[in-house]
PDB file of N, CA and C in Angstrom:
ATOM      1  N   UNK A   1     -59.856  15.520 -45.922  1.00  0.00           N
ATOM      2  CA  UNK A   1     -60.114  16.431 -47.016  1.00  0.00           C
ATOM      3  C   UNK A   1     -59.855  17.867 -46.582  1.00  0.00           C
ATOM      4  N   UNK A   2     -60.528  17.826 -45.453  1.00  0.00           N
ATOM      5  CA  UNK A   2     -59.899  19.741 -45.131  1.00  0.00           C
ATOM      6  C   UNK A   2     -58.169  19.821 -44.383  1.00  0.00           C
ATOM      7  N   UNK A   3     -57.700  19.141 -44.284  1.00  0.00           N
ATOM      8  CA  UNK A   3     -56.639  19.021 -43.851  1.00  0.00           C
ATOM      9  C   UNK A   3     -55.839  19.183 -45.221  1.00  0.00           C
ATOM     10  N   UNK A   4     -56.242  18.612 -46.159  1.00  0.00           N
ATOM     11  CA  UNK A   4     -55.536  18.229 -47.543  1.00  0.00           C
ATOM     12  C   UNK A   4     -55.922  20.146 -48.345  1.00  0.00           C
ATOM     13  N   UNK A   5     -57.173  20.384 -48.076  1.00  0.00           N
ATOM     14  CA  UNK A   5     -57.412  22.014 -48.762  1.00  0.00           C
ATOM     15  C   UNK A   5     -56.730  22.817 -47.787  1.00  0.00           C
ATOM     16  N   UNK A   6     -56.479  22.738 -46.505  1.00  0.00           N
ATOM     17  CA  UNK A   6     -55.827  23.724 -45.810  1.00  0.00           C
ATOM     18  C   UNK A   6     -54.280  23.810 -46.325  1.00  0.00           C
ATOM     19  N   UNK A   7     -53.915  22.760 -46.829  1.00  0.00           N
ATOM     20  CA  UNK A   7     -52.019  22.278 -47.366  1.00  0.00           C
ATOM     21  C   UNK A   7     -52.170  23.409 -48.343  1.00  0.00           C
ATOM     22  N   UNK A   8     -52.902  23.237 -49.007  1.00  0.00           N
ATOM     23  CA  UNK A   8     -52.873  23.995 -50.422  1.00  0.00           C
ATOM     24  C   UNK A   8     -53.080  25.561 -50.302  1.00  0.00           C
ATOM     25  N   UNK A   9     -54.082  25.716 -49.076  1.00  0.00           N
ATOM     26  CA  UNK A   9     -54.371  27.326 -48.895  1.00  0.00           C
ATOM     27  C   UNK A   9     -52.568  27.639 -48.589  1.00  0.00           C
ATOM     28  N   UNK A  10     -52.174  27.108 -47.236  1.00  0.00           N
ATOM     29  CA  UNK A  10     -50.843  27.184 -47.155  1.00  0.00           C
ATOM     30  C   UNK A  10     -49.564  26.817 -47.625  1.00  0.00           C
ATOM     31  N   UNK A  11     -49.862  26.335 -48.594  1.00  0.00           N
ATOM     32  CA  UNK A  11     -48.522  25.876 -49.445  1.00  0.00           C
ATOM     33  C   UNK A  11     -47.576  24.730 -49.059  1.00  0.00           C
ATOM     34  N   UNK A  12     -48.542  23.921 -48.410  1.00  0.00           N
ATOM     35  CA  UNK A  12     -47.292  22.591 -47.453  1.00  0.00           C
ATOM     36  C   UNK A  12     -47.707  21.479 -48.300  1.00  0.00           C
ATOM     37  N   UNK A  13     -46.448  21.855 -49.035  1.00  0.00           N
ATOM     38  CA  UNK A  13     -45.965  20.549 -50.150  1.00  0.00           C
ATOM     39  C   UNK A  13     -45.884  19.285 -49.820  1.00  0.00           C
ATOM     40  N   UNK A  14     -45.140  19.343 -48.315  1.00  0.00           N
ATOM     41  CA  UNK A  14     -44.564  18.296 -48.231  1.00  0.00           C
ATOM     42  C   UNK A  14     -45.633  17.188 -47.161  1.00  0.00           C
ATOM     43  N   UNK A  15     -46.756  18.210 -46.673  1.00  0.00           N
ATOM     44  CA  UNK A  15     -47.692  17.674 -46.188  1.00  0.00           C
ATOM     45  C   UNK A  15     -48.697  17.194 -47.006  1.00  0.00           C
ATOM     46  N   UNK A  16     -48.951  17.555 -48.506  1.00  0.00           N
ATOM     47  CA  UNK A  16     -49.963  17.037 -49.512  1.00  0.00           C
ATOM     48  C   UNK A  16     -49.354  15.755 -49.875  1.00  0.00           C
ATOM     49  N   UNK A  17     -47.926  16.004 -50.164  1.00  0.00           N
ATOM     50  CA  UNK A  17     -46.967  14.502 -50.494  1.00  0.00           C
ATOM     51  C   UNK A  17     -47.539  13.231 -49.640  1.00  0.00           C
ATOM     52  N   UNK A  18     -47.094  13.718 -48.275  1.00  0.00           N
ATOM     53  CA  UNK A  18     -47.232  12.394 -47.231  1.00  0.00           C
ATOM     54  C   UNK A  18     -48.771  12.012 -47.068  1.00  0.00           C
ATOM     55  N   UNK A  19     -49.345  12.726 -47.718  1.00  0.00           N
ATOM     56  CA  UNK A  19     -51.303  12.560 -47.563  1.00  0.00           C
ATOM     57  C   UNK A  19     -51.610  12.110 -48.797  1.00  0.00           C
ATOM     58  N   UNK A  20     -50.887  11.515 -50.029  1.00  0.00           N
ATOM     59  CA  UNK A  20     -50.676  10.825 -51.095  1.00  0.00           C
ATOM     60  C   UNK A  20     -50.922   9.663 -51.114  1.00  0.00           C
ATOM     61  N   UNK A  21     -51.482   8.943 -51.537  1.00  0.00           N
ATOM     62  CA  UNK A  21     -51.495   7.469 -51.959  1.00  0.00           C
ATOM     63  C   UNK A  21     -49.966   7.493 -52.641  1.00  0.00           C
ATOM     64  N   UNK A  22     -49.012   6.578 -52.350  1.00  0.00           N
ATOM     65  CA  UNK A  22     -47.974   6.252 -52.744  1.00  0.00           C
ATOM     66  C   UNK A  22     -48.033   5.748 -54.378  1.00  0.00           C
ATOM     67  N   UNK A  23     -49.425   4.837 -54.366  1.00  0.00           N
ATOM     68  CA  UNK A  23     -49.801   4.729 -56.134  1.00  0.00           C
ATOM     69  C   UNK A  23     -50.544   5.523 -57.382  1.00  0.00           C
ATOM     70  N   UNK A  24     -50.167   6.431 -56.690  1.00  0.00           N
ATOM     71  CA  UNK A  24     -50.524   7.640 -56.998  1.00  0.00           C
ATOM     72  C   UNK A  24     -50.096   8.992 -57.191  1.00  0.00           C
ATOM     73  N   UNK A  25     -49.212   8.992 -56.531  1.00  0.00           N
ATOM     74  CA  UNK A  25     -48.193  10.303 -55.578  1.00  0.00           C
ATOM     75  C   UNK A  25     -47.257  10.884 -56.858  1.00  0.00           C
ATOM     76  N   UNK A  26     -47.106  12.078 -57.023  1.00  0.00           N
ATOM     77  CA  UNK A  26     -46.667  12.647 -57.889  1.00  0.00           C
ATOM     78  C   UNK A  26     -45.188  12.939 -57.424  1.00  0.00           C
ATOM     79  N   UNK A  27     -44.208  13.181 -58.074  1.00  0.00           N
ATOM     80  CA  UNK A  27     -42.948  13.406 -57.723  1.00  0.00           C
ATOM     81  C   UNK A  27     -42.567  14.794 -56.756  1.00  0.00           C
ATOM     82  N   UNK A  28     -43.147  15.733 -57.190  1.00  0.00           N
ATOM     83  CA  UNK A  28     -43.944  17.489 -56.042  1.00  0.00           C
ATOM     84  C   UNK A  28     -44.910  17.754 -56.573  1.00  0.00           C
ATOM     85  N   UNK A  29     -45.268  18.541 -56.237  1.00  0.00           N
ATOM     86  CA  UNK A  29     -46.590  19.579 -55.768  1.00  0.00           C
ATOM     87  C   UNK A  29     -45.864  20.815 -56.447  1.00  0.00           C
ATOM     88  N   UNK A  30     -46.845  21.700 -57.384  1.00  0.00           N
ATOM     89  CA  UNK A  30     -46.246  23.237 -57.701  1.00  0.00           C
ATOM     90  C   UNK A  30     -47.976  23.435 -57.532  1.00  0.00           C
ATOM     91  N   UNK A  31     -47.368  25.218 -56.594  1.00  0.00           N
ATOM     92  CA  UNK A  31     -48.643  25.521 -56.240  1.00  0.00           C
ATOM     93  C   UNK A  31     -48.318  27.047 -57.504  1.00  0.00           C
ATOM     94  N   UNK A  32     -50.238  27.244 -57.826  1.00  0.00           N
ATOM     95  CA  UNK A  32     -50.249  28.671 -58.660  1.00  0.00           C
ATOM     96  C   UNK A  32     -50.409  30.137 -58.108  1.00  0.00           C
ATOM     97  N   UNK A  33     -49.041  30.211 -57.658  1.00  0.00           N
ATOM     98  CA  UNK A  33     -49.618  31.817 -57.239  1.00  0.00           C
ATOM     99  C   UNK A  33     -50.429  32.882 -57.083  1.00  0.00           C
ATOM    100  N   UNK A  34     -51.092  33.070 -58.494  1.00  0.00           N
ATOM    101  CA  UNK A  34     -51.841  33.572 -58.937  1.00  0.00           C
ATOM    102  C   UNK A  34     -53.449  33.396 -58.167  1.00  0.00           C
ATOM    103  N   UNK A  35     -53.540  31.919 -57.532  1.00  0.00           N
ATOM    104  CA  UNK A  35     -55.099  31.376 -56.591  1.00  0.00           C
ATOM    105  C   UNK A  35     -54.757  32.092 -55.287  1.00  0.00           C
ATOM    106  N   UNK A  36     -55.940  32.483 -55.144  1.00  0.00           N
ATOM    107  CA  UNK A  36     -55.958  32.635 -53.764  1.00  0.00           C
ATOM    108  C   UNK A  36     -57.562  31.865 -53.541  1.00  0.00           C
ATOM    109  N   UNK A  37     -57.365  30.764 -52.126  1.00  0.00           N
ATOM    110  CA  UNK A  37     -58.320  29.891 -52.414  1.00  0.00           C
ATOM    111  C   UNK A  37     -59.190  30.552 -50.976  1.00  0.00           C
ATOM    112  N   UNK A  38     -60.290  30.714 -51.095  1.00  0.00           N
ATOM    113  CA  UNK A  38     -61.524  31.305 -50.152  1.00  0.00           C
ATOM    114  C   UNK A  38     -62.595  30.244 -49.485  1.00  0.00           C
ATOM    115  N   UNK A  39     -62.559  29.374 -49.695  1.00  0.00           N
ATOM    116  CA  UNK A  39     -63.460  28.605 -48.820  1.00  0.00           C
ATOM    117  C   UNK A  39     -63.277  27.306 -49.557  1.00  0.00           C
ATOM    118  N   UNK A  40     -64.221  26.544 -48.656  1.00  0.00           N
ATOM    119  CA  UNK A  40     -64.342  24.820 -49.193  1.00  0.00           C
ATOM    120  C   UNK A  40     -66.081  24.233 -48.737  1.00  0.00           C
ATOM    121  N   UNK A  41     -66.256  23.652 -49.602  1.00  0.00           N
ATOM    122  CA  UNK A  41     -67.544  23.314 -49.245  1.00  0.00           C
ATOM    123  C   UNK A  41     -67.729  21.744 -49.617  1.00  0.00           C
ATOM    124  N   UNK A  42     -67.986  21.294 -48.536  1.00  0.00           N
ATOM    125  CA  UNK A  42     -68.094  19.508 -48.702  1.00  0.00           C
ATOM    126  C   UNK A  42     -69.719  19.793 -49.263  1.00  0.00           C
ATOM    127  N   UNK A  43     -69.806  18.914 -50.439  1.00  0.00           N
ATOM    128  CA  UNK A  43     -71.167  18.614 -50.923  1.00  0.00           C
ATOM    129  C   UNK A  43     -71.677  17.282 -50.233  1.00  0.00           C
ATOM    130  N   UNK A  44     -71.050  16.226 -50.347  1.00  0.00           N
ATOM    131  CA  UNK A  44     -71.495  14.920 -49.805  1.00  0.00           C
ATOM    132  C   UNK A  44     -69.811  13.702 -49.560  1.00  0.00           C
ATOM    133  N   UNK A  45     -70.489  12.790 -48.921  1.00  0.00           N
ATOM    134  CA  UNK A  45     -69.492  12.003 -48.509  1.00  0.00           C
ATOM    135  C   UNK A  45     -70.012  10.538 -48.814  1.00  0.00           C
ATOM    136  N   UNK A  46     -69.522   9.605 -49.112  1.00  0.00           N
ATOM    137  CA  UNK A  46     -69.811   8.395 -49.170  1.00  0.00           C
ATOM    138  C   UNK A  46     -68.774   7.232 -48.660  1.00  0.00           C
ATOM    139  N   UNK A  47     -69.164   6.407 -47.804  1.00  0.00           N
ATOM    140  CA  UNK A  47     -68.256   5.832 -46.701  1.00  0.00           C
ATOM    141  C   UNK A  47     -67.452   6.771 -46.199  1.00  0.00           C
ATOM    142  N   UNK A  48     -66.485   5.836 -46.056  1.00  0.00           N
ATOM    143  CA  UNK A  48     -65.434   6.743 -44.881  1.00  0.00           C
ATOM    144  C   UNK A  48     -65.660   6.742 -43.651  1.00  0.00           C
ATOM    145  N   UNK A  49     -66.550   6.198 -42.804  1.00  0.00           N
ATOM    146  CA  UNK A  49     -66.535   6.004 -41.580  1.00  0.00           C
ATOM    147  C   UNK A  49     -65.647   5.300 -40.607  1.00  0.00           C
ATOM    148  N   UNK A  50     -65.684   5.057 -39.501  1.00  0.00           N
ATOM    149  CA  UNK A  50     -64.615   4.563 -38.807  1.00  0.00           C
ATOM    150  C   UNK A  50     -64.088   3.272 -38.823  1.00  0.00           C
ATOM    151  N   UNK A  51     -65.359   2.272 -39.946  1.00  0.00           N
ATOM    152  CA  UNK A  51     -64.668   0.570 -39.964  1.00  0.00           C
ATOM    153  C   UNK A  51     -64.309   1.069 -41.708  1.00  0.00           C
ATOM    154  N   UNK A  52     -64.416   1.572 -42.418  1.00  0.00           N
ATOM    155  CA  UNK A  52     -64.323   1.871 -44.037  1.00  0.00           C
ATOM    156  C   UNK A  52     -62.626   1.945 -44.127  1.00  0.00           C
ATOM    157  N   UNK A  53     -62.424   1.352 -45.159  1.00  0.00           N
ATOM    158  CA  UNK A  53     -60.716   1.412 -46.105  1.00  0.00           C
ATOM    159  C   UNK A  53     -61.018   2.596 -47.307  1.00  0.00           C
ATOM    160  N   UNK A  54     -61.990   2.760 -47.414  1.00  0.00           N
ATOM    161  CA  UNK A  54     -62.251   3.844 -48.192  1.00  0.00           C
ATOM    162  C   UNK A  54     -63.420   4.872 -48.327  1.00  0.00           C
ATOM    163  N   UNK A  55     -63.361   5.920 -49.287  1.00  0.00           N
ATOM    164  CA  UNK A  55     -64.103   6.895 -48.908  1.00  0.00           C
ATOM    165  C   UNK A  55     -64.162   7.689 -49.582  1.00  0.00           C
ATOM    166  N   UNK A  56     -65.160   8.622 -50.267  1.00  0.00           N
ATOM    167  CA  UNK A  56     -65.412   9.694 -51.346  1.00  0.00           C
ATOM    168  C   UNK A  56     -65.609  10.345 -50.779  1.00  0.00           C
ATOM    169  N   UNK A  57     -65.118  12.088 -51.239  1.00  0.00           N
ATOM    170  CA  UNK A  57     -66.026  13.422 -50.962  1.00  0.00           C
ATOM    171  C   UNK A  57     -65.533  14.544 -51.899  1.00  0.00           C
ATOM    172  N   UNK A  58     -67.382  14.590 -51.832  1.00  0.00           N
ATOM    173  CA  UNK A  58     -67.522  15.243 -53.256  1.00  0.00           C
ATOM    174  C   UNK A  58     -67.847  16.766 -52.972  1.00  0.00           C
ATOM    175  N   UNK A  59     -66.290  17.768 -53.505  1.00  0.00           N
ATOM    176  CA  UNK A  59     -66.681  19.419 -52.470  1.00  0.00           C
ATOM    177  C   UNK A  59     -66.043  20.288 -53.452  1.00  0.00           C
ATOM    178  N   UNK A  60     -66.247  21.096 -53.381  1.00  0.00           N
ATOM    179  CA  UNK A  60     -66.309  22.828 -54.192  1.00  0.00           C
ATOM    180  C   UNK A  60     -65.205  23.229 -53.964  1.00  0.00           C
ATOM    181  N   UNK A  61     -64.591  23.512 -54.079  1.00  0.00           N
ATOM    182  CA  UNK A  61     -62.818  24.738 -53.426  1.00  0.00           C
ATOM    183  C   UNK A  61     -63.140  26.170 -53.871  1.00  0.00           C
ATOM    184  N   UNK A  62     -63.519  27.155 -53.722  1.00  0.00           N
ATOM    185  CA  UNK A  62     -63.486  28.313 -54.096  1.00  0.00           C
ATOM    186  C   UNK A  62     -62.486  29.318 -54.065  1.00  0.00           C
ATOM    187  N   UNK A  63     -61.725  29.885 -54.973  1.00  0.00           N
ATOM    188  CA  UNK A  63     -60.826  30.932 -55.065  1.00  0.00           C
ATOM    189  C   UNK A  63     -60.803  31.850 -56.071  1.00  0.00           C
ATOM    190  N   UNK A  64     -60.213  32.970 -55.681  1.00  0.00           N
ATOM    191  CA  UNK A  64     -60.221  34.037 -56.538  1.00  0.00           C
ATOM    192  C   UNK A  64     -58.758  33.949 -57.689  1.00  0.00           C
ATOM    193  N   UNK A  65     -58.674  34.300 -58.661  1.00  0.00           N
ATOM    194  CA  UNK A  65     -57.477  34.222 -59.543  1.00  0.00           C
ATOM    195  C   UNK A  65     -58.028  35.472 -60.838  1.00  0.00           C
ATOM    196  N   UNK A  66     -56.947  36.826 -60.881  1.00  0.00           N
ATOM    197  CA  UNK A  66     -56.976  37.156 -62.185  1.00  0.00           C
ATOM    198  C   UNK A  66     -57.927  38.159 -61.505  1.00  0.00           C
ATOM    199  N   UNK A  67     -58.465  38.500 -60.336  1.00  0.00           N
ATOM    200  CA  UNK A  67     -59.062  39.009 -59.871  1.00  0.00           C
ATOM    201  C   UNK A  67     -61.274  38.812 -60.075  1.00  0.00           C
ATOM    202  N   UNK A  68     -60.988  37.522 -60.677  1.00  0.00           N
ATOM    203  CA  UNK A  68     -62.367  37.257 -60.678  1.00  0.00           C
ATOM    204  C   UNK A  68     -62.305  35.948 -59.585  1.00  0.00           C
ATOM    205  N   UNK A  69     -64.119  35.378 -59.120  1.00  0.00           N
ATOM    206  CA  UNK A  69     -63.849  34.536 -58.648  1.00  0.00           C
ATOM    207  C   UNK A  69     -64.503  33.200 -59.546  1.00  0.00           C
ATOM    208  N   UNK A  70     -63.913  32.037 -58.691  1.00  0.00           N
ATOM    209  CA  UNK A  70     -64.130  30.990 -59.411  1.00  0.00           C
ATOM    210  C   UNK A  70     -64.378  29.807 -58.645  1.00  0.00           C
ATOM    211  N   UNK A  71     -64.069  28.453 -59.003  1.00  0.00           N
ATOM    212  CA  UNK A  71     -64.273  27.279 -58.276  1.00  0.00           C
ATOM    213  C   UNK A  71     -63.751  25.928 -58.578  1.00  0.00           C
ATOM    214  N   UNK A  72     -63.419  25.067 -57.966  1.00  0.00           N
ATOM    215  CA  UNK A  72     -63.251  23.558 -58.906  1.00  0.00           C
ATOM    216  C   UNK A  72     -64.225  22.406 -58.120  1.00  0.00           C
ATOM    217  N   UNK A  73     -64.688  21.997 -58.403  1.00  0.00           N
ATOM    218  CA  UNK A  73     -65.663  21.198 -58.245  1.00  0.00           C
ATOM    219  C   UNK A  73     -64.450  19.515 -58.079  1.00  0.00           C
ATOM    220  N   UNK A  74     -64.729  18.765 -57.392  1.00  0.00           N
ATOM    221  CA  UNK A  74     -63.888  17.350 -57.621  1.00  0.00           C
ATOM    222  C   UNK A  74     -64.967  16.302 -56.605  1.00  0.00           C
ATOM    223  N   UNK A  75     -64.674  15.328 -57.145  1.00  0.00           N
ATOM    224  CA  UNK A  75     -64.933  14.006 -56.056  1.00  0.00           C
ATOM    225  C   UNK A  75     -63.677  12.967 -56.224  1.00  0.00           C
ATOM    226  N   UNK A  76     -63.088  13.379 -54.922  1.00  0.00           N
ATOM    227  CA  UNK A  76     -61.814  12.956 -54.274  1.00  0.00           C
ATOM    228  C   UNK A  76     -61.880  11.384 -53.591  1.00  0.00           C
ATOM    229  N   UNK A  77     -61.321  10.318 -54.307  1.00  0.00           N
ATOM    230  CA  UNK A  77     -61.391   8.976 -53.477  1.00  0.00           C
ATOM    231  C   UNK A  77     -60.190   9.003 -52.248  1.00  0.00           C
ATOM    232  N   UNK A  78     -60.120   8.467 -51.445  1.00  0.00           N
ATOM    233  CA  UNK A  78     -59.295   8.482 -50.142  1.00  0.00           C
ATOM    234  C   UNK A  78     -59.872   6.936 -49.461  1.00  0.00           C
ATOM    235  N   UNK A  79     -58.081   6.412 -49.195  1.00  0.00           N
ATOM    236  CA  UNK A  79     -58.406   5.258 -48.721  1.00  0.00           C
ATOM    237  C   UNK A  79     -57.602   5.105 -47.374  1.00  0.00           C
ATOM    238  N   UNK A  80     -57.715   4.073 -46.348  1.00  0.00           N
ATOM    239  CA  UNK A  80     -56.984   4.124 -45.286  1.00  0.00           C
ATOM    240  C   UNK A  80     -55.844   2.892 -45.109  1.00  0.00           C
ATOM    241  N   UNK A  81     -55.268   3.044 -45.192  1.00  0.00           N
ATOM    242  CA  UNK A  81     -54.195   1.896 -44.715  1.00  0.00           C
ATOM    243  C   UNK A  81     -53.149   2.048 -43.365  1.00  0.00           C
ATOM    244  N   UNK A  82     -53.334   1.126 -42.741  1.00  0.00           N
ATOM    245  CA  UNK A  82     -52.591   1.094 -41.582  1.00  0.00           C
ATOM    246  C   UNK A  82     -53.071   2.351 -40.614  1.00  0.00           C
ATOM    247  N   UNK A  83     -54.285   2.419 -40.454  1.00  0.00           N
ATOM    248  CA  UNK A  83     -54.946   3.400 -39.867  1.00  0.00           C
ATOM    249  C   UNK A  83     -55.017   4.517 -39.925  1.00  0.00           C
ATOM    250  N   UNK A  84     -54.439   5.555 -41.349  1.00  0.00           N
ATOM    251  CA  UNK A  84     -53.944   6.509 -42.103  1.00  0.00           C
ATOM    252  C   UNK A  84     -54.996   6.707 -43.142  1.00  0.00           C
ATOM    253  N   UNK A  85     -55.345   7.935 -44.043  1.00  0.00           N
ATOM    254  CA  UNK A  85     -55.816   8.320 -44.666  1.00  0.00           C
ATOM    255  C   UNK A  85     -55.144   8.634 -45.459  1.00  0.00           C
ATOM    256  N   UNK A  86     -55.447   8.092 -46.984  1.00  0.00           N
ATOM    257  CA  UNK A  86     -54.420   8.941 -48.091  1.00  0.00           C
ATOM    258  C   UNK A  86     -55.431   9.118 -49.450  1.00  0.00           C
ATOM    259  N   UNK A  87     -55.066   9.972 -49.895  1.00  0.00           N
ATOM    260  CA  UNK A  87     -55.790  10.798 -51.192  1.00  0.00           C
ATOM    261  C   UNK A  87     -54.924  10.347 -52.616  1.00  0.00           C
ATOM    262  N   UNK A  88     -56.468   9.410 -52.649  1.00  0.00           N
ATOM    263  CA  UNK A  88     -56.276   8.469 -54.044  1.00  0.00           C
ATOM    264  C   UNK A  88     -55.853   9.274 -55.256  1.00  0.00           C
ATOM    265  N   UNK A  89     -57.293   9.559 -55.493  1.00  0.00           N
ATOM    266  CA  UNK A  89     -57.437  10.061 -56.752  1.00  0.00           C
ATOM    267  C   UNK A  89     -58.942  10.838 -56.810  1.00  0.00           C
ATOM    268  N   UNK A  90     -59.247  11.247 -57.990  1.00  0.00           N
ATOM    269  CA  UNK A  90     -60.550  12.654 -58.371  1.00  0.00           C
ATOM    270  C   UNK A  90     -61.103  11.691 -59.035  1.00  0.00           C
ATOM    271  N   UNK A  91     -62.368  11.676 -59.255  1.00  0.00           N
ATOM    272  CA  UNK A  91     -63.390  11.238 -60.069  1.00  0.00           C
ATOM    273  C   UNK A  91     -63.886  12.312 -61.457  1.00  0.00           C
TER     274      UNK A  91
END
């Protein structure tokens, strides 16, 4: 998950792609200029430990846009295959 918000602070498209669930995976990534993203805050986690195929976490993204600030709230599923982590889908 912070690997996946750091892509986005930095704009690595092609690193959010390959961190995709393939059944899932969007054709690109367009990032909004306009965000500038300021922190991340994991609220909670559910599984995901080291024998788990899958895994929730439920966290805050904070950024400024338009010159106010703001937030998005998500709970992100992520599953593992072939000893890999990939980012399902949002709840």
């Amino acid at each position: 998950m912070r690997s996946r918000y750091c892509a986005f602070v930095l704009e690595l498209g092609e690193y959010l792609l390959d961190t995709w669930h393939p059944d899932t995976r969007p054709a690109d990534v367009e990032f909004d200029k306009t965000v500038n993203w300021t922190g991340l805050e994991i609220l909670a986690t559910r599984a995901g430990g080291a024998q788990a195929t899958r895994g929730v976490v439920h966290f805050v993204a904070h950024y400024r846009s338009a010159g106010r600030e703001d937030s998005q709230e998500e709970r992100s599923t992520f599953i593992r295959e072939d000893g890999l982590w990939f980012y399902l889908d949002a709840l």
